[in-house]
Protein backbone atom coordinates (compact mmCIF):
# COMPACT_ATOMS: atom_id res chain seq x y z
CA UNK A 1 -31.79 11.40 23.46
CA UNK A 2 -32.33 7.58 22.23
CA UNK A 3 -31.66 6.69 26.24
CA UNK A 4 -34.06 9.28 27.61
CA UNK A 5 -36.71 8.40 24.97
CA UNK A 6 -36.53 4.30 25.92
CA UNK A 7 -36.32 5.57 30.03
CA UNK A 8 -39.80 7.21 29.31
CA UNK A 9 -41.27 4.40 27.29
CA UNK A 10 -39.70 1.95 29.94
CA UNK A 11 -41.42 3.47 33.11
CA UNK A 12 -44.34 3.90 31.38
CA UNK A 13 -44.99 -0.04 30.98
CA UNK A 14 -43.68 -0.15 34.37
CA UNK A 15 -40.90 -2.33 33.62
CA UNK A 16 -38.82 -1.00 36.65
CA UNK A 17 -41.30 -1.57 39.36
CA UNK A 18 -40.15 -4.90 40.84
CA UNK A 19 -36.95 -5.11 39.69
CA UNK A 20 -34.82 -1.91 40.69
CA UNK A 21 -31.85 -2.96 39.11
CA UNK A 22 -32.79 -3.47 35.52
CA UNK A 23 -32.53 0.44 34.84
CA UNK A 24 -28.70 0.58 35.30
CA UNK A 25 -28.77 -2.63 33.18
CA UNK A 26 -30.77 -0.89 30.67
CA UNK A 27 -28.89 1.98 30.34
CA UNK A 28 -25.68 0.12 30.39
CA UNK A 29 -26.73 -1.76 27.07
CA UNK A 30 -27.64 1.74 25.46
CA UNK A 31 -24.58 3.59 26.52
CA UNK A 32 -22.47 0.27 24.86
CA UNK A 33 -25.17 0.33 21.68
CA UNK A 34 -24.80 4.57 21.14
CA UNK A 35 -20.87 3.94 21.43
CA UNK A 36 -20.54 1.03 18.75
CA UNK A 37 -22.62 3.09 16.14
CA UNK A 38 -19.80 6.02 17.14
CA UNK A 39 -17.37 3.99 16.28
CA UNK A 40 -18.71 2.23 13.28
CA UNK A 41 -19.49 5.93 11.51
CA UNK A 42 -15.72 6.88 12.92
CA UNK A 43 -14.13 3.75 11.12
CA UNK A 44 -16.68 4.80 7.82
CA UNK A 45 -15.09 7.61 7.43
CA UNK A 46 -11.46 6.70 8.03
CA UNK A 47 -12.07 3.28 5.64
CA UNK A 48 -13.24 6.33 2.27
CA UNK A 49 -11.22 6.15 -0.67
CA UNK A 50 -8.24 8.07 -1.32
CA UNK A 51 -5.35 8.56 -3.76
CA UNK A 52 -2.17 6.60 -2.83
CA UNK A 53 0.60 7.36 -4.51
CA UNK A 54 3.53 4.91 -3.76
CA UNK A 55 7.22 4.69 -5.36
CA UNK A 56 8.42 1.43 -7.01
CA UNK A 57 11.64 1.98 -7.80
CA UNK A 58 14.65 4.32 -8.90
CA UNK A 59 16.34 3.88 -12.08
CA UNK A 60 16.82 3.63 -15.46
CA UNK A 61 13.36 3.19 -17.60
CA UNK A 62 12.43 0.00 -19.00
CA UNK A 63 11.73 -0.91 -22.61
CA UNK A 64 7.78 -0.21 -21.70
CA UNK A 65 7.77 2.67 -20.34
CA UNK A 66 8.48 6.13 -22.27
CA UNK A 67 10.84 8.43 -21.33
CA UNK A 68 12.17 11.49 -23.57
CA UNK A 69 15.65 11.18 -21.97
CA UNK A 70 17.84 8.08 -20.78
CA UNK A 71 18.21 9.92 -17.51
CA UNK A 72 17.37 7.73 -14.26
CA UNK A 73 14.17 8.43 -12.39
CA UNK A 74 11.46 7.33 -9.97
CA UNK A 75 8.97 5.03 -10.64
CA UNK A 76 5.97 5.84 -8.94
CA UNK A 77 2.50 3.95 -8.88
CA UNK A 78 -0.94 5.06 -7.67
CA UNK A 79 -2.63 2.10 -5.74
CA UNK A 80 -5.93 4.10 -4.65
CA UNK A 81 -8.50 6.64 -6.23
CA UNK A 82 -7.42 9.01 -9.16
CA UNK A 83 -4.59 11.77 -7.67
CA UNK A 84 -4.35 15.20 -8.89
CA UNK A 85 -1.32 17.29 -9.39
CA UNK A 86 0.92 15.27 -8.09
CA UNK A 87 4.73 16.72 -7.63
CA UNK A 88 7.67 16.31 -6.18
CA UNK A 89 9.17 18.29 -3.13
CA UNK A 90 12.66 17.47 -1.07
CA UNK A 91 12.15 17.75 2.55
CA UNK A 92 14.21 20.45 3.36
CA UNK A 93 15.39 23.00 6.25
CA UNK A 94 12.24 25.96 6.10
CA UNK A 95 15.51 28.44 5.00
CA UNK A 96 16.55 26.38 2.43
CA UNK A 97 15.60 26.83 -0.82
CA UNK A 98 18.48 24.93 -2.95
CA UNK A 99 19.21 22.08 -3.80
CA UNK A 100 15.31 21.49 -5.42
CA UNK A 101 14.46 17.82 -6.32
CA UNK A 102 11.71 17.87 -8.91
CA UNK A 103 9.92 16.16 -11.80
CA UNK A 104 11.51 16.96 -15.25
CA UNK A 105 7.74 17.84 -15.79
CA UNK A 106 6.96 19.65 -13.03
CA UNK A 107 3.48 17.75 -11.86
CA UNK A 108 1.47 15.08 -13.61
CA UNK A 109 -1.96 16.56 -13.56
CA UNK A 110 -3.48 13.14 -12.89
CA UNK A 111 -2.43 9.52 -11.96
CA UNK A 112 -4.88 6.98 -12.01
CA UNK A 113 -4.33 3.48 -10.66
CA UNK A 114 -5.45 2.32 -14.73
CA UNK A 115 -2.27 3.84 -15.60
CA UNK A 116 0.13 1.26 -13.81
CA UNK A 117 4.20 2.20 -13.33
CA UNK A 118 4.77 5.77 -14.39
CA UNK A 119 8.64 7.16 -14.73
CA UNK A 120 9.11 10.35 -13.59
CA UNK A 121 12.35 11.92 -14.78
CA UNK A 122 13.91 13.34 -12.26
CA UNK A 123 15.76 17.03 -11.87
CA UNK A 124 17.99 18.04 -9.25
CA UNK A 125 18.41 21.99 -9.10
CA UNK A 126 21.88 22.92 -6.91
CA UNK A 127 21.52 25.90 -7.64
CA UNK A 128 19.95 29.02 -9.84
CA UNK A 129 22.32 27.82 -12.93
CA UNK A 130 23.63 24.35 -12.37
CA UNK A 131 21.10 20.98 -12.73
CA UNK A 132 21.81 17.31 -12.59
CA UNK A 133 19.93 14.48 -13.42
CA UNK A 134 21.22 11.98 -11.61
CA UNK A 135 20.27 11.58 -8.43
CA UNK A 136 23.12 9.41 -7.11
CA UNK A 137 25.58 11.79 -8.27
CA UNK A 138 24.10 14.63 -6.03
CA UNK A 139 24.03 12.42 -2.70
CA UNK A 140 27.81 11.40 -3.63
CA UNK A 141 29.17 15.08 -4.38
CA UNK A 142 27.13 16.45 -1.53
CA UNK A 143 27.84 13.44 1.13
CA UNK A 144 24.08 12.21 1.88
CA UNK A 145 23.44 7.95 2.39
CA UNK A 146 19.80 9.13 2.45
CA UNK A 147 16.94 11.72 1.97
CA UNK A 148 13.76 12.14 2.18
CA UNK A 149 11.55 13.45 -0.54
CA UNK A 150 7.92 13.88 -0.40
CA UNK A 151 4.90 13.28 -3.29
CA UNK A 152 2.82 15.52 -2.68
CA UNK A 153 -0.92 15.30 -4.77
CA UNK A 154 -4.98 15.60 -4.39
CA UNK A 155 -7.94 13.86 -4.38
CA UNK A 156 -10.99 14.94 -6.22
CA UNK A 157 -12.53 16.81 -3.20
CA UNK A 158 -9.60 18.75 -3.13
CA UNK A 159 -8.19 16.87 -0.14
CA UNK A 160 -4.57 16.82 -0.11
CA UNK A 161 -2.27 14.01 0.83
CA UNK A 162 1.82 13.35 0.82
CA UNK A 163 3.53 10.13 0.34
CA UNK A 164 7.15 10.33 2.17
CA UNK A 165 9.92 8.50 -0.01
CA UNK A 166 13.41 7.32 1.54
CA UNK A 167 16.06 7.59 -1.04
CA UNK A 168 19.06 5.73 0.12
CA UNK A 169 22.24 5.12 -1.57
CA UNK A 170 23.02 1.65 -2.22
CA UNK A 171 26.15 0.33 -4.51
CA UNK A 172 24.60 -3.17 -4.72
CA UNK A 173 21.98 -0.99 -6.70
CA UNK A 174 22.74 -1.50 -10.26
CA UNK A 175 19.72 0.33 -11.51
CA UNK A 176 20.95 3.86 -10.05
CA UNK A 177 22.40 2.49 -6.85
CA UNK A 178 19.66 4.51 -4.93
CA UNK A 179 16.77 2.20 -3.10
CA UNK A 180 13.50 3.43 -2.51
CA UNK A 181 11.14 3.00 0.62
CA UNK A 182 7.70 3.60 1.63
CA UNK A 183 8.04 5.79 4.86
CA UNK A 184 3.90 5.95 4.45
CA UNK A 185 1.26 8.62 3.60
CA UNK A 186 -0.18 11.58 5.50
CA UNK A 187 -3.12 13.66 5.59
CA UNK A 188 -1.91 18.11 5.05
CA UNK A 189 -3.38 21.21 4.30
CA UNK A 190 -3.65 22.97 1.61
CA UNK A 191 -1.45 25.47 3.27
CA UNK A 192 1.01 22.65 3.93
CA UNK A 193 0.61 21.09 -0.15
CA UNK A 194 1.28 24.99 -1.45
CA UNK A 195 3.93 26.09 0.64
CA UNK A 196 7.59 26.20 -0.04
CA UNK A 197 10.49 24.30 2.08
């Protein structure tokens, strides 16, 4: 529209008339000018602010932080916009529905990046009866170096994101022998956030 309007305005003034090339010149510079603002809105809306939850550590809790139990846990930080029920969910097989890693909680109904390190007791469900609490006892008995676990939360437009967590067994570990990693953050659906395994 912008190119068709400056064509008409162009050949009005007779710009064109002794110069035959200029229009593919022209239109050049407002094909380049039309893709540059495309790109600038794309990288707006890819650059909004968003939730990130991210995991610091897995252990014991430290003298500042509260904890009801002295069970070992993750330590989990939001370095973005305010997140909204944020839980816990072991990537699992779609049949599977045991063992269930959880929060001791459930879901914290909102992290903000004000509130700093948060411990997040941690509950591992083998089965409809039997529960441990320590994570580096289930990998032993059940013979896993690693798993992934997801952290799964909202933003305030009721966008939903996950945050993918390595856990991998390490005996150099003294706090839990379990190190946590980063794998990175993705965008889901709702369908995806509600869903079981």
């Amino acid at each position: 529209m912008m190119i068709a309007i400056a064509n008409v305005i162009a050949n009005a003034n007779h710009w064109f008339d002794n110069h035959p090339h200029l229009p593919w010149i022209f239109y050049g510079i407002a094909v380049a000018l039309v893709l540059l603002a495309v790109i600038a809105h794309k990288q707006e809306g890819s650059s909004k602010p968003k939730p990130l939850i991210v995991p610091v550590r897995y252990g014991k809790p430290k003298p500042k932080i509260n904890a009801r139990h002295d069970w070992s846990g993750l330590v989990i930080r939001n370095n973005g916009e305010p997140a909204y029920m944020v839980f816990l969910r072991e990537v699992n097989a779609p049949d599977q529905v045991f063992p269930k890693i959880h929060f001791e909680s459930g879901q914290k109904s909102q992290i903000t990046k004000e509130d700093g390190d948060i411990f997040c007791e941690l509950v591992v469900e083998k089965n409809s009866t039997e529960s441990l609490t320590e994570l580096y006892a289930y990998m032993m008995t059940s013979n896993r170096d690693d798993l992934l676990v997801n952290i799964i939360y909202k933003d305030g437009n009721n966008k939903w994101y996950k945050s993918v967590c390595k856990f991998e067994r390490n005996v150099l570990n003294r706090d839990g022998g379990i190190d946590v990693c980063f794998e990175g953050q993705e965008d889901i659906t709702v369908q995806a956030a509600t869903s079981a395994n």
